[in-house]
Protein backbone atom coordinates (compact mmCIF):
# COMPACT_ATOMS: atom_id res chain seq x y z
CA UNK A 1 3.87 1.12 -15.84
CA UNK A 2 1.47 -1.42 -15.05
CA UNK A 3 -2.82 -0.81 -14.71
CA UNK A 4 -3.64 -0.41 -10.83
CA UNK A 5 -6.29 -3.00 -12.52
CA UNK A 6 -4.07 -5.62 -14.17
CA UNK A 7 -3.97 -8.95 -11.85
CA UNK A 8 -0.47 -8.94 -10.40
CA UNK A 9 -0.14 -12.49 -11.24
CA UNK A 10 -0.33 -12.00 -14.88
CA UNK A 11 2.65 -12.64 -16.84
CA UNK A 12 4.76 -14.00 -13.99
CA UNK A 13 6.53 -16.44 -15.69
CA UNK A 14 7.34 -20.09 -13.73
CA UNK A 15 6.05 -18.08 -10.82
CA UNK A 16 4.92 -21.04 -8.64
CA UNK A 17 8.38 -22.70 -9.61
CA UNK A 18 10.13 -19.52 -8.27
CA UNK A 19 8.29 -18.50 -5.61
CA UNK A 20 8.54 -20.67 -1.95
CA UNK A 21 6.74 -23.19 -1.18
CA UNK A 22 3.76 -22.03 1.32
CA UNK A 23 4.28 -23.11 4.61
CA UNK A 24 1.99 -23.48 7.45
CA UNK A 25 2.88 -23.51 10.93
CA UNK A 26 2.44 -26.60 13.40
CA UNK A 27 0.31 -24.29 15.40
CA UNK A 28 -3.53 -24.80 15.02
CA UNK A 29 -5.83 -21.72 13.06
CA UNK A 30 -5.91 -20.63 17.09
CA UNK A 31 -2.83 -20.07 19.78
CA UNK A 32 -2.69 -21.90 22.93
CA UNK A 33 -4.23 -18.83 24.62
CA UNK A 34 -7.31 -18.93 22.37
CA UNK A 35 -6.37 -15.62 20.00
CA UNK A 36 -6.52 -16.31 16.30
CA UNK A 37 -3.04 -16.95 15.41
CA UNK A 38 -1.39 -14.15 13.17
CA UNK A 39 -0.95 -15.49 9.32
CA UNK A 40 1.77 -13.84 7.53
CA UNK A 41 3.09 -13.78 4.14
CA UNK A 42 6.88 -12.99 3.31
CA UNK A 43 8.27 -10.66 -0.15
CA UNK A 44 12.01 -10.44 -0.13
CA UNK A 45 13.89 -11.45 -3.50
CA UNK A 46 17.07 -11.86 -0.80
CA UNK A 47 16.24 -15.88 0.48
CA UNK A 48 18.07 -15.50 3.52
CA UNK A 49 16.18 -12.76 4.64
CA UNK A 50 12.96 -14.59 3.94
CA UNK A 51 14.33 -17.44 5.72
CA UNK A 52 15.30 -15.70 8.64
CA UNK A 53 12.27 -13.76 9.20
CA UNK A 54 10.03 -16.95 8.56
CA UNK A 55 12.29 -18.96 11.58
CA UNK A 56 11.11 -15.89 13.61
CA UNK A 57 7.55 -15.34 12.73
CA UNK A 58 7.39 -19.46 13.38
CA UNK A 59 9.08 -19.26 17.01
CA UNK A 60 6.86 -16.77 17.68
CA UNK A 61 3.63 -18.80 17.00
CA UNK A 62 2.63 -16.34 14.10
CA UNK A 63 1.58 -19.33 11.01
CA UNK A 64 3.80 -18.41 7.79
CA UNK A 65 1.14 -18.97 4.72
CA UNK A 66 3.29 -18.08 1.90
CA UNK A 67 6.88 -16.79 1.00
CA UNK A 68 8.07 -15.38 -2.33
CA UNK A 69 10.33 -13.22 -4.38
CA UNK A 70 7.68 -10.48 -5.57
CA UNK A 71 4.22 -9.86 -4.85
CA UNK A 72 3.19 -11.69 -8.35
CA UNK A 73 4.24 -15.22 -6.88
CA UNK A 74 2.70 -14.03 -3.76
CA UNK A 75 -0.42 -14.10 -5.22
CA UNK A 76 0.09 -17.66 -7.15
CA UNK A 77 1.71 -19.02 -3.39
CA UNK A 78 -1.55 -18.33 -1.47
CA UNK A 79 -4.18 -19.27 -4.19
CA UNK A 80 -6.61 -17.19 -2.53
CA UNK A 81 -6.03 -18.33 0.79
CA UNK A 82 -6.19 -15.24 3.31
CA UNK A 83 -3.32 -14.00 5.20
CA UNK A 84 -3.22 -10.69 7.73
CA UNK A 85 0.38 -8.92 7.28
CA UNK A 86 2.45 -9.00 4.37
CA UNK A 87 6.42 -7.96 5.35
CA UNK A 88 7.44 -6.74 1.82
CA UNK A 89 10.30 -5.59 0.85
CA UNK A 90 10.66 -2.45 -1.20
CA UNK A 91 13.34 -3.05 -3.95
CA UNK A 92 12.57 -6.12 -5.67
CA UNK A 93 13.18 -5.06 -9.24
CA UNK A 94 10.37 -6.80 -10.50
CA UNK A 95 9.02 -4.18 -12.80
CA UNK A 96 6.30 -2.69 -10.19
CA UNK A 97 6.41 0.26 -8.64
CA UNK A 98 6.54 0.24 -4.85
CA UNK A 99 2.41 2.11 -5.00
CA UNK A 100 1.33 -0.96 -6.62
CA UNK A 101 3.05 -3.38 -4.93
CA UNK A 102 1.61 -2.16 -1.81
CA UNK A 103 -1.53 -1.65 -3.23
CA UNK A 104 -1.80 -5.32 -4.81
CA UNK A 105 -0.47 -6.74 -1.34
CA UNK A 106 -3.26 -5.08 -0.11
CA UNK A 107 -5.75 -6.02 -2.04
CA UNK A 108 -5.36 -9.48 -0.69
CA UNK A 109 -7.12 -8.47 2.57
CA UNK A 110 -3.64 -8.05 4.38
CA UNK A 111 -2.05 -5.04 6.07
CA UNK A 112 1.55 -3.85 4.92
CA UNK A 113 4.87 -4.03 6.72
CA UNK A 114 7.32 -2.65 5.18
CA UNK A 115 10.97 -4.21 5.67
CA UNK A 116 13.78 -2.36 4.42
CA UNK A 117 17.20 -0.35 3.89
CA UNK A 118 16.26 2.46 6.39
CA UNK A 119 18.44 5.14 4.41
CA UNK A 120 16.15 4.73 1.09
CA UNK A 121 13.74 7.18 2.83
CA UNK A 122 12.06 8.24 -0.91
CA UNK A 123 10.81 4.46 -1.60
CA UNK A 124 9.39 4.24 2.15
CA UNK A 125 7.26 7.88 1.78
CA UNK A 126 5.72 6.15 -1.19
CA UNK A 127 5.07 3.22 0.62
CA UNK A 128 3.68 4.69 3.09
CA UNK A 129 1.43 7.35 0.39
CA UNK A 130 0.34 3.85 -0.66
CA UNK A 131 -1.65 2.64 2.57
CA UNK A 132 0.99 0.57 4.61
CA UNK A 133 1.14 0.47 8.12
CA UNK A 134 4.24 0.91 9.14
CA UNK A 135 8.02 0.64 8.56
CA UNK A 136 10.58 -1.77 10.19
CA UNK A 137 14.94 -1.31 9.09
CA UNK A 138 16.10 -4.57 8.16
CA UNK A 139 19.07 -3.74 10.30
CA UNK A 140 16.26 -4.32 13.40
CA UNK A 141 16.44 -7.27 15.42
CA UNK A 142 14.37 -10.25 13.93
CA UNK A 143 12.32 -9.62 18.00
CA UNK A 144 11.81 -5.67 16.56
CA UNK A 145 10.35 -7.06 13.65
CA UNK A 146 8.35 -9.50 15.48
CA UNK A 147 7.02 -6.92 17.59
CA UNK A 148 6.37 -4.83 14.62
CA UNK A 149 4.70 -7.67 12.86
CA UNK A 150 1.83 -8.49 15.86
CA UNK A 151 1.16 -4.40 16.19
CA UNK A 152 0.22 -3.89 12.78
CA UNK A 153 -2.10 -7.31 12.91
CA UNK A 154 -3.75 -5.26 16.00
CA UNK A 155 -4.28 -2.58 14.02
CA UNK A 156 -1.89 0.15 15.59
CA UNK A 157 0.21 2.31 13.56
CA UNK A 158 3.83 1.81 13.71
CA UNK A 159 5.07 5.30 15.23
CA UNK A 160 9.05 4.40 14.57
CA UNK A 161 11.75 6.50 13.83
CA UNK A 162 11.74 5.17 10.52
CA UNK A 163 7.98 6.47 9.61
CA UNK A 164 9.12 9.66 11.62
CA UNK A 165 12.07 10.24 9.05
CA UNK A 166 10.18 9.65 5.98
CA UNK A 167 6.90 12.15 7.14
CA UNK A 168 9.32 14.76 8.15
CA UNK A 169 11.61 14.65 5.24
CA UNK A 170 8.65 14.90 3.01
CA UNK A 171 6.93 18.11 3.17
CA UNK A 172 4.27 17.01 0.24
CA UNK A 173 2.67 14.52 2.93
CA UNK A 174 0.48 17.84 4.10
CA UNK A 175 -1.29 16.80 0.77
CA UNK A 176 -4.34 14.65 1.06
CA UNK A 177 -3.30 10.93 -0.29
CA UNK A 178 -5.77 10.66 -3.12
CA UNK A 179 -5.99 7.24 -4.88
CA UNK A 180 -5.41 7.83 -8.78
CA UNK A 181 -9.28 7.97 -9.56
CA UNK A 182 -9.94 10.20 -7.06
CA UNK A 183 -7.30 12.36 -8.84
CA UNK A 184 -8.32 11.31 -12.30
CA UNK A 185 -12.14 12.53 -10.72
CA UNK A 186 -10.73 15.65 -8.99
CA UNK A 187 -8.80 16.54 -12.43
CA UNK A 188 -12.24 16.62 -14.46
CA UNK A 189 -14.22 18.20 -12.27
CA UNK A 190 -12.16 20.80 -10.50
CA UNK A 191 -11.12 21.55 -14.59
CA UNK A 192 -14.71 22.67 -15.10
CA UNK A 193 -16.97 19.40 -16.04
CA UNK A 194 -20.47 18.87 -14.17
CA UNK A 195 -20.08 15.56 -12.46
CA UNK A 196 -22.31 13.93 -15.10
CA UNK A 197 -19.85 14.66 -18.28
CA UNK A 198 -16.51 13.73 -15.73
CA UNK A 199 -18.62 9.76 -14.93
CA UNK A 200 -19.08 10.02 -18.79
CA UNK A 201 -15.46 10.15 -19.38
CA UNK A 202 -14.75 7.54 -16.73
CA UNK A 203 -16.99 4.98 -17.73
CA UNK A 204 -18.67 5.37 -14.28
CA UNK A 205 -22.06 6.57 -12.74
CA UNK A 206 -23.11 9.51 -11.89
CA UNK A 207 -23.27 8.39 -8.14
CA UNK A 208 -20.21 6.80 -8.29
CA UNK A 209 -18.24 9.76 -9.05
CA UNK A 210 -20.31 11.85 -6.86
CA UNK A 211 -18.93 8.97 -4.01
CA UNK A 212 -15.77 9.89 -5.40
CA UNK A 213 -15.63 13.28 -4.55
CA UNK A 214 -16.89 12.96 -1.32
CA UNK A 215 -13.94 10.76 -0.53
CA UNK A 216 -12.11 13.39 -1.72
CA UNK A 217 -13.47 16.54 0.62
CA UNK A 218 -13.40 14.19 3.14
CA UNK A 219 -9.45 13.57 2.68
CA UNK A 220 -9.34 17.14 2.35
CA UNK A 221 -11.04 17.70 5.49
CA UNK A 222 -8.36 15.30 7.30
CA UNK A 223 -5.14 17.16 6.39
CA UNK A 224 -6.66 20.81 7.45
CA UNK A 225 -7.28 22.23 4.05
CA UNK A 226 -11.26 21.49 3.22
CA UNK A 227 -12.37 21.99 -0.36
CA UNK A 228 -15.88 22.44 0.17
CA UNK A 229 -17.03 24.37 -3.35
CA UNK A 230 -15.93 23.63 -6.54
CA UNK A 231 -13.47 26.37 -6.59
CA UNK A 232 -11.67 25.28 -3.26
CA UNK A 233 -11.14 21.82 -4.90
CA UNK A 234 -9.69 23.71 -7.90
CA UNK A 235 -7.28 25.41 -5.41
CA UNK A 236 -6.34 22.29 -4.34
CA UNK A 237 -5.89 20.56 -7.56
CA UNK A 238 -3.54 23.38 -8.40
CA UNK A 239 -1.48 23.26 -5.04
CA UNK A 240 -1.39 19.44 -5.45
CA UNK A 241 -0.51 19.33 -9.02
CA UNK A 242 -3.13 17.56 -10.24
CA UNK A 243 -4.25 20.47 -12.46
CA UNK A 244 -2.06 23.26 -13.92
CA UNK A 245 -2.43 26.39 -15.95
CA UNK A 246 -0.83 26.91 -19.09
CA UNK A 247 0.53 30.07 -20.71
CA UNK A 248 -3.00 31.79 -21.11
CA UNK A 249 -4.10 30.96 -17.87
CA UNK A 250 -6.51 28.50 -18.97
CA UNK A 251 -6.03 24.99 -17.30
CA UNK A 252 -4.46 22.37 -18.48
């Protein structure tokens, strides 16, 4: 398991040898009608599919900034250039777990579309736990993915049978999506530690855990089940299995 913290890029071996060479489109930073053109970023380990979904972006005027194998060269390809939707793959068997390869693809500044086997339904609910926007099959015409691609640059939410299969065969997305410090925060305090002692154990500020928590009501809040005491976010620590009780009935 890798640190949420680590930088991706560490210990990716020869990663600028493996990973594509970034490409830019002939197109300007702007589109003939004016509109920023969309940059996107490509992470398949298949090369034909990043091939194939690169000649597509590029007839469709979107510019191509980097393509790669995992999300580790992804980071070595663009350098710290920007880009606006990454089109990642979910099963690239290169030791990360789909959370943080969503969450480091985010952390680049881009929005996630994820591209994959539509019947591996478990790795897209995680994916889509993680903060991406929206799910495309790769059995979907490259103009579906296209499509897909320039919605979730917008901003919209990709409201596909795909994402509707993976809510609806999850029943544990009624919980709110906490980040793992909010449920490292919600753990300490909900256990029975004044905010002070839980930043203590962090290595955080006061304030900052106390912006922590609100984060957390405020998920709460979204999914119907507000946790406005202390002993309503203990409920939901319980019902979320962040926090357990042992034998005795003291938590564990």
């Amino acid at each position: 398991m890798h640190d949420d913290n680590d930088d991706p890029a560490r210990g990716a071996s020869g990663a600028s040898a493996a990973a594509d060479d970034a490409a830019t489109s002939a197109t300007a930073a702007t589109g003939p009608t004016g509109q920023a053109t969309v940059r996107v970023a490509i992470v398949d380990d298949h090369e034909s599919v990043r091939l194939g979904i690169r000649a597509a972006c590029q007839d469709a005027g979107f510019e191509v900034v980097a393509t790669s194998a995992s999300v580790s060269e992804l980071w070595v390809a663009l350098a710290g250039s920007g880009c606006d939707v990454v089109v990642l793959d979910l099963s690239l068997g290169d030791g990360f777990t789909v959370t943080e390869n969503v969450q480091h693809a985010l952390s680049i500044g881009a929005a996630v579309l994820v591209h994959s086997i539509a019947d591996r339904v478990g790795l897209v609910r995680e994916a889509l736990a993680a903060g991406a926007a929206g799910v495309i099959p790769k059995s979907a015409a490259t103009s579906a993915v296209v499509a897909a691609i320039a919605a979730v640059a917008r901003g919209d939410v990709l409201n596909n049978l795909e994402w509707a299969s993976a809510i609806d065969a999850d029943r544990e997305f009624g919980k709110a999506q906490l980040a793992q410090r909010e449920r490292d925060v919600l753990h300490l305090y909900a256990s029975g530690l004044p905010l002070s002692q839980v930043a203590l154990k962090l290595g955080i500020k006061t304030s900052t855990a106390k912006e922590y928590l609100d984060r957390i009501r405020a998920k709460y809040v979204e999914v119907g089940r507000p946790a406005r005491s202390k002993v309503e976010l203990l409920r939901r620590a319980v019902e979320d299995g962040i926090l357990a009780f042992d034998e005795t009935g003291n938590v564990d």
